[in-house]
PDB file of N, CA and C in Angstrom:
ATOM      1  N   UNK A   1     -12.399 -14.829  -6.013  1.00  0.00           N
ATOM      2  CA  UNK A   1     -12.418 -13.396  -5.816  1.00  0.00           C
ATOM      3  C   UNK A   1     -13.798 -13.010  -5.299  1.00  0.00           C
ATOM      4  N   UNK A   2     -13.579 -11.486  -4.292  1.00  0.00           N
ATOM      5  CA  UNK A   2     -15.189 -11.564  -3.393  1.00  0.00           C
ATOM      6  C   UNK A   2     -16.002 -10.479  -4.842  1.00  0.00           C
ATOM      7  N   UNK A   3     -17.425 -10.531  -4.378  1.00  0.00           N
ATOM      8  CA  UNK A   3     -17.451  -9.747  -5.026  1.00  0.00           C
ATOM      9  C   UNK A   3     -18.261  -8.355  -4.159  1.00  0.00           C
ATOM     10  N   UNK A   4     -17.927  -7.114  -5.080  1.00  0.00           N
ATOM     11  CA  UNK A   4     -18.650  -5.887  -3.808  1.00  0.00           C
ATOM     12  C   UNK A   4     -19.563  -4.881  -4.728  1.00  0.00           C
ATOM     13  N   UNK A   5     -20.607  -4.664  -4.388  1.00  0.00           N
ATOM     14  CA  UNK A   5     -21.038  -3.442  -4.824  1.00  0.00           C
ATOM     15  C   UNK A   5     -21.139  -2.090  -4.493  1.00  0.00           C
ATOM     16  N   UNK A   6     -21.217  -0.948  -5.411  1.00  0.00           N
ATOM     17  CA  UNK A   6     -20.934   0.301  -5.062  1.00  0.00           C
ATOM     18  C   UNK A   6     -22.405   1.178  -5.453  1.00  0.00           C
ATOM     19  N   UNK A   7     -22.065   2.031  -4.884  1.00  0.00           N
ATOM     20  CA  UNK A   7     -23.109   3.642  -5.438  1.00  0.00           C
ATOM     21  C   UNK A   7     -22.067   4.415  -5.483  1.00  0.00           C
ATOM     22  N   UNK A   8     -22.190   5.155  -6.815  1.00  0.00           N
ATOM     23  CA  UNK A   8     -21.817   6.303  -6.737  1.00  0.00           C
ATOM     24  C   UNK A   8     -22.633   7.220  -7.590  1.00  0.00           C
ATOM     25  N   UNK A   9     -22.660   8.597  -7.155  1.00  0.00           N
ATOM     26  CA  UNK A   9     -23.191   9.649  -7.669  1.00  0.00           C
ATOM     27  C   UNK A   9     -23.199   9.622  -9.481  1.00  0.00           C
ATOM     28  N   UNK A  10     -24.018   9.889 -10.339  1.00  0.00           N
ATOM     29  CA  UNK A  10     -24.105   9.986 -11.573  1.00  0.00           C
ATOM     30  C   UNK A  10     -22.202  10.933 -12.099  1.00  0.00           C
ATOM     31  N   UNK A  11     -22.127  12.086 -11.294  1.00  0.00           N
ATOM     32  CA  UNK A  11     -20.604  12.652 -12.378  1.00  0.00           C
ATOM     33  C   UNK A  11     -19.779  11.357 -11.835  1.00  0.00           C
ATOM     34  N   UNK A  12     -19.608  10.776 -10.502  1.00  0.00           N
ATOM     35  CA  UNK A  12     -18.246   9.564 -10.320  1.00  0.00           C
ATOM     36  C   UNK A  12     -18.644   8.661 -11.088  1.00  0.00           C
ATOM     37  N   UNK A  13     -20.116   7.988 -11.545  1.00  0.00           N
ATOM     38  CA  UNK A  13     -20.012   7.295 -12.311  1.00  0.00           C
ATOM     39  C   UNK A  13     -19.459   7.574 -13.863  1.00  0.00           C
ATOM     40  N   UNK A  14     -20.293   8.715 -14.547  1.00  0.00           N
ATOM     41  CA  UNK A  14     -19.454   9.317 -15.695  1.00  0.00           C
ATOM     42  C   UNK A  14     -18.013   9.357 -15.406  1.00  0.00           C
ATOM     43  N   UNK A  15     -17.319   9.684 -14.810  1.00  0.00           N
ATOM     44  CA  UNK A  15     -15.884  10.189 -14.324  1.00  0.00           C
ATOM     45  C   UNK A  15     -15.311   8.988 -14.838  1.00  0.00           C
ATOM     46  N   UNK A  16     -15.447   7.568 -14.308  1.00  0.00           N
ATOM     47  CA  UNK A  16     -15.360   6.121 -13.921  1.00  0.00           C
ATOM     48  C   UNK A  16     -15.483   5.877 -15.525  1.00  0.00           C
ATOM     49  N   UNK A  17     -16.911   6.448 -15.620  1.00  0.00           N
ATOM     50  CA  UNK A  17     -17.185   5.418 -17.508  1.00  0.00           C
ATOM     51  C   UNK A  17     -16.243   5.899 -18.177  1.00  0.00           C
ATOM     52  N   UNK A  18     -15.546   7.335 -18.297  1.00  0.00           N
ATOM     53  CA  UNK A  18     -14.634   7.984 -18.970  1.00  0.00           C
ATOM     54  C   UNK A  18     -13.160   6.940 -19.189  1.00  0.00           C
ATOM     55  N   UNK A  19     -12.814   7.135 -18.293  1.00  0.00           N
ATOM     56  CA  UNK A  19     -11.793   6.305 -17.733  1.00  0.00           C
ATOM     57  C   UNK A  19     -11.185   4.892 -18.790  1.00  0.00           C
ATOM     58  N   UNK A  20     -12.715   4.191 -18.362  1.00  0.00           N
ATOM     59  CA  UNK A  20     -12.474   3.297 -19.204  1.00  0.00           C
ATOM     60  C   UNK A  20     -12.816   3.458 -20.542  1.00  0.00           C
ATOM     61  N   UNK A  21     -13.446   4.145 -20.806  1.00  0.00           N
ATOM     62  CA  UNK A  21     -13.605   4.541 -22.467  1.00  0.00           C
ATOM     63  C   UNK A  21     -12.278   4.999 -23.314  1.00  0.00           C
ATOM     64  N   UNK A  22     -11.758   5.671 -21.800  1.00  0.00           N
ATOM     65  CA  UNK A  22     -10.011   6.296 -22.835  1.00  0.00           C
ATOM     66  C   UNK A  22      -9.067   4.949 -22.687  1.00  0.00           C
ATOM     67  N   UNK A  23      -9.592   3.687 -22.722  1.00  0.00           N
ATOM     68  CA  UNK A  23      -8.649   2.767 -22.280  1.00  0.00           C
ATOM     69  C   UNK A  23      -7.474   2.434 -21.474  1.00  0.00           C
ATOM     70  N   UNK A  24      -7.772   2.834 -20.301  1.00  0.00           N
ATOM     71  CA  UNK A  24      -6.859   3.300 -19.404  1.00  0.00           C
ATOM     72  C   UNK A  24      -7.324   2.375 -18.635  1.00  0.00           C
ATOM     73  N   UNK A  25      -8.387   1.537 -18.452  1.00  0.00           N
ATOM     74  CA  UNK A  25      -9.185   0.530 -17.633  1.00  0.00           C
ATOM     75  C   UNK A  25      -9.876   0.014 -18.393  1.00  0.00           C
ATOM     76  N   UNK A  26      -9.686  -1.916 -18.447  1.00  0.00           N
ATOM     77  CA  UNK A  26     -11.286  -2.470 -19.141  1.00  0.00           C
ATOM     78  C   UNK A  26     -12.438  -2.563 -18.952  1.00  0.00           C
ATOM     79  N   UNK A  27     -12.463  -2.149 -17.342  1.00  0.00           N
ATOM     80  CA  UNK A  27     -13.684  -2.313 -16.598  1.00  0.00           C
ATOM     81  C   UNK A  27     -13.327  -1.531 -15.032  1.00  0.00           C
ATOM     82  N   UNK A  28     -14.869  -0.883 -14.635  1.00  0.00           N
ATOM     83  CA  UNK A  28     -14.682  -0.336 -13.641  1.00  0.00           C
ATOM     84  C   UNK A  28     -13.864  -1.130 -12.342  1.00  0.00           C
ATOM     85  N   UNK A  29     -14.328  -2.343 -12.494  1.00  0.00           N
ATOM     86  CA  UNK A  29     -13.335  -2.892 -11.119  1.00  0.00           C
ATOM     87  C   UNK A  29     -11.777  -2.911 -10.969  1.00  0.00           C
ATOM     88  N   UNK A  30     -11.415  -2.820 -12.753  1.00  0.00           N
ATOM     89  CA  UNK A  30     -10.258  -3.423 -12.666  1.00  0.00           C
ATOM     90  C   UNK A  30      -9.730  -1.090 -12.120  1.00  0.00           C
ATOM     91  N   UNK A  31     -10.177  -0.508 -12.288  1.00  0.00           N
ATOM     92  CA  UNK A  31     -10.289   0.664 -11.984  1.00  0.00           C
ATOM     93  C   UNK A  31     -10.216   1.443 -10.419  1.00  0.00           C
ATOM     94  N   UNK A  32     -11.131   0.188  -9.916  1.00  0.00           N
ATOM     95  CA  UNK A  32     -11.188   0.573  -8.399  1.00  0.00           C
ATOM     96  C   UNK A  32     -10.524  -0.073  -7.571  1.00  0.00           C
ATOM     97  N   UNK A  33      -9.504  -1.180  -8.219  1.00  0.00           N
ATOM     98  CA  UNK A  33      -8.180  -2.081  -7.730  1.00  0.00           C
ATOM     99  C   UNK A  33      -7.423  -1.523  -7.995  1.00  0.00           C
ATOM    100  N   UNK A  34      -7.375  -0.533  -9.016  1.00  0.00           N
ATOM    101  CA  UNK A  34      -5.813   0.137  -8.434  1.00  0.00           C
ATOM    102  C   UNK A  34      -5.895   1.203  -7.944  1.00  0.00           C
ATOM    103  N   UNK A  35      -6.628   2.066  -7.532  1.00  0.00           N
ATOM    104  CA  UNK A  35      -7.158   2.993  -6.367  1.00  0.00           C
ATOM    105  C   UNK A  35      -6.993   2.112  -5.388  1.00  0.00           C
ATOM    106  N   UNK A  36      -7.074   1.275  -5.060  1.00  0.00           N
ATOM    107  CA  UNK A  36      -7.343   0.701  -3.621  1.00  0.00           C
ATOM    108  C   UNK A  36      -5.603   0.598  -3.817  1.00  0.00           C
ATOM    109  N   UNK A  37      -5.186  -0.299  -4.443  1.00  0.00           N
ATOM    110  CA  UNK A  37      -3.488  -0.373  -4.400  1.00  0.00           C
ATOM    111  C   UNK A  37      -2.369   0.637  -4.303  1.00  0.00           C
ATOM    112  N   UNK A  38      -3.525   2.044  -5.082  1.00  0.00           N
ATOM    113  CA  UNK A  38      -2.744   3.339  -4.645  1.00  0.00           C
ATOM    114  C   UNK A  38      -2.587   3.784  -3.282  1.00  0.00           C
ATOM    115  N   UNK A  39      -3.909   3.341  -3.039  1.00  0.00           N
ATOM    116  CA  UNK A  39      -4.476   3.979  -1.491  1.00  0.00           C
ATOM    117  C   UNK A  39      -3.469   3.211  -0.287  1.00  0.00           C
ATOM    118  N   UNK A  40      -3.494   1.987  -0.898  1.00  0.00           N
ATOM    119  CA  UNK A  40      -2.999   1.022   0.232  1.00  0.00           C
ATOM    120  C   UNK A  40      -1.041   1.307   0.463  1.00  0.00           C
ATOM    121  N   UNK A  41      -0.511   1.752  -0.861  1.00  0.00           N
ATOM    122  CA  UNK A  41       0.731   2.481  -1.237  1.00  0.00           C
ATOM    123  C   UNK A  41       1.025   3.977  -0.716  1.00  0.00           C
ATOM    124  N   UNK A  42      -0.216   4.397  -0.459  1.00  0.00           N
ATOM    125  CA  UNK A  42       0.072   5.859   0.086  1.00  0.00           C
ATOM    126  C   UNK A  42       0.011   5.842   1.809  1.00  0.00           C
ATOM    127  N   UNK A  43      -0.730   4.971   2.103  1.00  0.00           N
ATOM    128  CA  UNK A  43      -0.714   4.387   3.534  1.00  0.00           C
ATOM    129  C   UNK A  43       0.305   4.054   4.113  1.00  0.00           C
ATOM    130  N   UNK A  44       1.245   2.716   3.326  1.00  0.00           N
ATOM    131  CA  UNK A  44       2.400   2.193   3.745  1.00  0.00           C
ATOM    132  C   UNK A  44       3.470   3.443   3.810  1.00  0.00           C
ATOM    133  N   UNK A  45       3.620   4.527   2.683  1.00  0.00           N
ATOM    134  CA  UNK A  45       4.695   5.817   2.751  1.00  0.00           C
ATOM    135  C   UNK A  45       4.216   6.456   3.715  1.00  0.00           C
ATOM    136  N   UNK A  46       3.290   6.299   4.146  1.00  0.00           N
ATOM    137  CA  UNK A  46       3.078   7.648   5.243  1.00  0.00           C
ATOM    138  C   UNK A  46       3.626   6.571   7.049  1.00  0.00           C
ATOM    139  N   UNK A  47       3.370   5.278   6.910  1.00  0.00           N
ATOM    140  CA  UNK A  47       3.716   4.579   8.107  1.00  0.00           C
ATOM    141  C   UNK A  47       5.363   4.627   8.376  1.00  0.00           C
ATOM    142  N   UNK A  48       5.482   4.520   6.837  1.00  0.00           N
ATOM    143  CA  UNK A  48       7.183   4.468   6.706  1.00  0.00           C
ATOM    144  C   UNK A  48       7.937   6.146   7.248  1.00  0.00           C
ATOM    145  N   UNK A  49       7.033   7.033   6.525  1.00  0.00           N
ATOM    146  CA  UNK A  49       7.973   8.294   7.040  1.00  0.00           C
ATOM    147  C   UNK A  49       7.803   8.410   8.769  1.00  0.00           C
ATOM    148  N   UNK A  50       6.221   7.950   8.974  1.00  0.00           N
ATOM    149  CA  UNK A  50       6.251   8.310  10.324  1.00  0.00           C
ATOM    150  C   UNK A  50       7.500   7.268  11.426  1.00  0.00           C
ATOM    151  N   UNK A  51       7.723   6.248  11.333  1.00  0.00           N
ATOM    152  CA  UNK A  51       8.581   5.454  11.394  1.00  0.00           C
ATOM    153  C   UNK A  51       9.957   6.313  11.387  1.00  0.00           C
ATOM    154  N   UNK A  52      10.627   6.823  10.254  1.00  0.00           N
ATOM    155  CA  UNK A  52      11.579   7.252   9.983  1.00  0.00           C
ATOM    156  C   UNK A  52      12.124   8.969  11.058  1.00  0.00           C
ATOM    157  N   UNK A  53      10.699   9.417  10.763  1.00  0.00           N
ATOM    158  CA  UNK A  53      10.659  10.696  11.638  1.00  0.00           C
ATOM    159  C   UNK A  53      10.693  10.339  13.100  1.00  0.00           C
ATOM    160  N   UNK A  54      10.420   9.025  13.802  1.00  0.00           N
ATOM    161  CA  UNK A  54      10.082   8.229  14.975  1.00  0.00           C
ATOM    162  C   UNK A  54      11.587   8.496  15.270  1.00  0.00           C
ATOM    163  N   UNK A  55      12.187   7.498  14.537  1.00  0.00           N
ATOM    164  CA  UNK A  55      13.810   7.044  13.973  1.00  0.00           C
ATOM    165  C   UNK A  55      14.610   8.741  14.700  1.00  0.00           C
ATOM    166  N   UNK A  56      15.094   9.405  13.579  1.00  0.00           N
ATOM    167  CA  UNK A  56      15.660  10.430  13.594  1.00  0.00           C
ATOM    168  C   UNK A  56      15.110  11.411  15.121  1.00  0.00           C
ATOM    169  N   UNK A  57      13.852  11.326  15.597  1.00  0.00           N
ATOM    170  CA  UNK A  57      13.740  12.101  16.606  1.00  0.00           C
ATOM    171  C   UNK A  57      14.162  11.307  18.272  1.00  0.00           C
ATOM    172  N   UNK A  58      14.316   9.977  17.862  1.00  0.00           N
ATOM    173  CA  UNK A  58      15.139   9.274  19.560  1.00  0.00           C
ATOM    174  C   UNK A  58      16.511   9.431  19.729  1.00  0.00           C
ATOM    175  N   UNK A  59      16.937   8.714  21.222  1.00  0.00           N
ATOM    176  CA  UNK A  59      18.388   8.789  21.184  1.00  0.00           C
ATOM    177  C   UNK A  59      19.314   7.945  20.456  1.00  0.00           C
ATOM    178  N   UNK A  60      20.520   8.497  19.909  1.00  0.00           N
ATOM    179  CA  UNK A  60      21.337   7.728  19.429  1.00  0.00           C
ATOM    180  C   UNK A  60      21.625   6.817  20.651  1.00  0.00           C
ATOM    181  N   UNK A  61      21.601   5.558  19.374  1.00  0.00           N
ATOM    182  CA  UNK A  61      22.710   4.551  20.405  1.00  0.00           C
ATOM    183  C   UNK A  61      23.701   3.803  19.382  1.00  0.00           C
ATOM    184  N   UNK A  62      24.114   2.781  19.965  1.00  0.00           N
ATOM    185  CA  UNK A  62      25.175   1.658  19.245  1.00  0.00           C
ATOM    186  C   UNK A  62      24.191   0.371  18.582  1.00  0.00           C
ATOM    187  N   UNK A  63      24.207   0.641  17.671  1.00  0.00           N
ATOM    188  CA  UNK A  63      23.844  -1.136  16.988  1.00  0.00           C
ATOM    189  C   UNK A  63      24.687  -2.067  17.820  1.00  0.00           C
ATOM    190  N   UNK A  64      24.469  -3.168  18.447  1.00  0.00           N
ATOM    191  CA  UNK A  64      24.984  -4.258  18.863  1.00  0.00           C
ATOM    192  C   UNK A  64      25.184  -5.746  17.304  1.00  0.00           C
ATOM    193  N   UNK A  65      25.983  -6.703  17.410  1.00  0.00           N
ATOM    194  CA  UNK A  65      25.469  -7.276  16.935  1.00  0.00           C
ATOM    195  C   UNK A  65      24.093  -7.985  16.248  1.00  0.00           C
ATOM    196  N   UNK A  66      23.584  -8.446  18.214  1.00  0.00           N
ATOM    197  CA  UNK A  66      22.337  -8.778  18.316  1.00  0.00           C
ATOM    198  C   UNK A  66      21.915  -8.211  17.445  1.00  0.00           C
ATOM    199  N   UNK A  67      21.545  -6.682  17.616  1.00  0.00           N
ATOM    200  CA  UNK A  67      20.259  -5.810  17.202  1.00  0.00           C
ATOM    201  C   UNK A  67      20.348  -5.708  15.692  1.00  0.00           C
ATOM    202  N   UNK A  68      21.376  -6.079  15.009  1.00  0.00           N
ATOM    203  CA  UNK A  68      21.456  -6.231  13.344  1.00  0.00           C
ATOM    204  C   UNK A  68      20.916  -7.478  12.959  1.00  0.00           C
ATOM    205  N   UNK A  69      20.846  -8.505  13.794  1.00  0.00           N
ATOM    206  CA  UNK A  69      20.715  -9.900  13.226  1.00  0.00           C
ATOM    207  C   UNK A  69      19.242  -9.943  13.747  1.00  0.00           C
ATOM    208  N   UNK A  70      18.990  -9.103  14.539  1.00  0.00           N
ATOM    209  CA  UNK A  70      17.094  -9.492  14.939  1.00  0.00           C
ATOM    210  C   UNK A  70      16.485  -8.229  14.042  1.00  0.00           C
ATOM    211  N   UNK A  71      16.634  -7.376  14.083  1.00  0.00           N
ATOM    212  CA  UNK A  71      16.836  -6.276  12.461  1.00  0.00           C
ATOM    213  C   UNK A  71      16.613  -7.145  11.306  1.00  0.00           C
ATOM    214  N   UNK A  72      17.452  -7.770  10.783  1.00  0.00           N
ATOM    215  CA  UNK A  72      17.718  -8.508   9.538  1.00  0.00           C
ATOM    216  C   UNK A  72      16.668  -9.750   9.606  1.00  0.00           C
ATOM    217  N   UNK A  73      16.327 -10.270  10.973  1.00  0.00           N
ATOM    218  CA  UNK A  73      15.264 -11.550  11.067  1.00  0.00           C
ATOM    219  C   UNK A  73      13.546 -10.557  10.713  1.00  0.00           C
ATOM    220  N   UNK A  74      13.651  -9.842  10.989  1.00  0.00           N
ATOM    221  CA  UNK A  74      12.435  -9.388  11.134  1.00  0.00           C
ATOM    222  C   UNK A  74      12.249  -8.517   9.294  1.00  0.00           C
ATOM    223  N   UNK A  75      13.265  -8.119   9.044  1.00  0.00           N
ATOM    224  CA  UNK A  75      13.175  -7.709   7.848  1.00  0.00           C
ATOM    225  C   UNK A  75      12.760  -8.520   6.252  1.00  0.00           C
ATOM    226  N   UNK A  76      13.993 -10.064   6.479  1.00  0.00           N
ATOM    227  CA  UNK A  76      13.111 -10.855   6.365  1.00  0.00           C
ATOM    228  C   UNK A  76      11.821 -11.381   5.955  1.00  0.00           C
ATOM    229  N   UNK A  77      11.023 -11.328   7.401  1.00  0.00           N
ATOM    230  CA  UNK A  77      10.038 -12.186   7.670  1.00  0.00           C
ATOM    231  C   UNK A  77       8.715 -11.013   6.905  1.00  0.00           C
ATOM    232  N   UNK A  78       9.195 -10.083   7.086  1.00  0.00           N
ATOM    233  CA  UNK A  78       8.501  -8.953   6.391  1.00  0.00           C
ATOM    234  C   UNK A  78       8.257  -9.208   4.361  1.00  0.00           C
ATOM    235  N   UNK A  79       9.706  -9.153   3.723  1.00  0.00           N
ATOM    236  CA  UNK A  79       9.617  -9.627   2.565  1.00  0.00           C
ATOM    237  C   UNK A  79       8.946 -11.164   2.147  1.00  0.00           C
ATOM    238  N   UNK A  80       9.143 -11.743   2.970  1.00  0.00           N
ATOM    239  CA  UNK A  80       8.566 -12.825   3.151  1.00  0.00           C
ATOM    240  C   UNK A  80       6.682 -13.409   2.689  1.00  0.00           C
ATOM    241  N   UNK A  81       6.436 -12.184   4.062  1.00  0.00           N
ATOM    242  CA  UNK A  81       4.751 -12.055   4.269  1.00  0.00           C
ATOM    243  C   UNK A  81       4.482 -11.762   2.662  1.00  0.00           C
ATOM    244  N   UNK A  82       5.092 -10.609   1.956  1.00  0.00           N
ATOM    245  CA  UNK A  82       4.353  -9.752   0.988  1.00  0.00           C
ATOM    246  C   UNK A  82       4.826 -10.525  -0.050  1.00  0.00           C
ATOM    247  N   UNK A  83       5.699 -11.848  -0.406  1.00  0.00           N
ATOM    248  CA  UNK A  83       5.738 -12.456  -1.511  1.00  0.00           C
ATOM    249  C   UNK A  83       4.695 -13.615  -1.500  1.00  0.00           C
ATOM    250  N   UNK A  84       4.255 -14.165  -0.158  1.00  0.00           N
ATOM    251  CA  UNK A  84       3.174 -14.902  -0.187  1.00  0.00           C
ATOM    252  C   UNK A  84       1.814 -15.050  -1.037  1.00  0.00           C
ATOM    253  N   UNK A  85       0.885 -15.534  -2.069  1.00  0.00           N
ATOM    254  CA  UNK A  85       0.166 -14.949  -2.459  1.00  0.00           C
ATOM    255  C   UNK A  85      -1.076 -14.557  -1.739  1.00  0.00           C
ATOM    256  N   UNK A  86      -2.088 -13.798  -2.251  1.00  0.00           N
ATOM    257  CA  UNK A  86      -3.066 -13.310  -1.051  1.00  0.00           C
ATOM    258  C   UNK A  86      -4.276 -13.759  -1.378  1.00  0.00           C
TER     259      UNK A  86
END
């Protein structure tokens, strides 16, 4: 695991020490990993709606076979990537 250092202002640090004092975190890092996992979760919903809004605003067409089975390859390869470990 890398390791990183931070600054933050005296209240984010209080804010931070709080946090883990109410046991809600054992330690600031383990604190600023799931902020980052939130962050990285609020990213992916916003790619996804834009995607979806992409979706709904083109022309209809016909699914072909093809286009379900290269659909389904790529969908896949997607679940795939994110069970890998990192």
């Amino acid at each position: 695991m890398q390791s990183m250092n931070i600054s933050l202002p005296d209240p984010l640090k209080e804010f931070v020490d709080g946090q883990i004092a109410q046991g809600r975190y054992s330690s600031a890092s383990e604190y600023i990993r799931e902020l980052i996992r939130a962050d990285e979760k609020h990213k992916a919903e916003e790619q996804l709606e834009a995607k979806l809004l992409e979706g709904l605003n083109t022309e209809e067409r016909t699914m072909t076979a093809a286009d379900w089975k290269a659909l389904r390859v790529e969908a896949l390869a997607k679940l795939a990537a994110r069970k890998r470990p990192r």
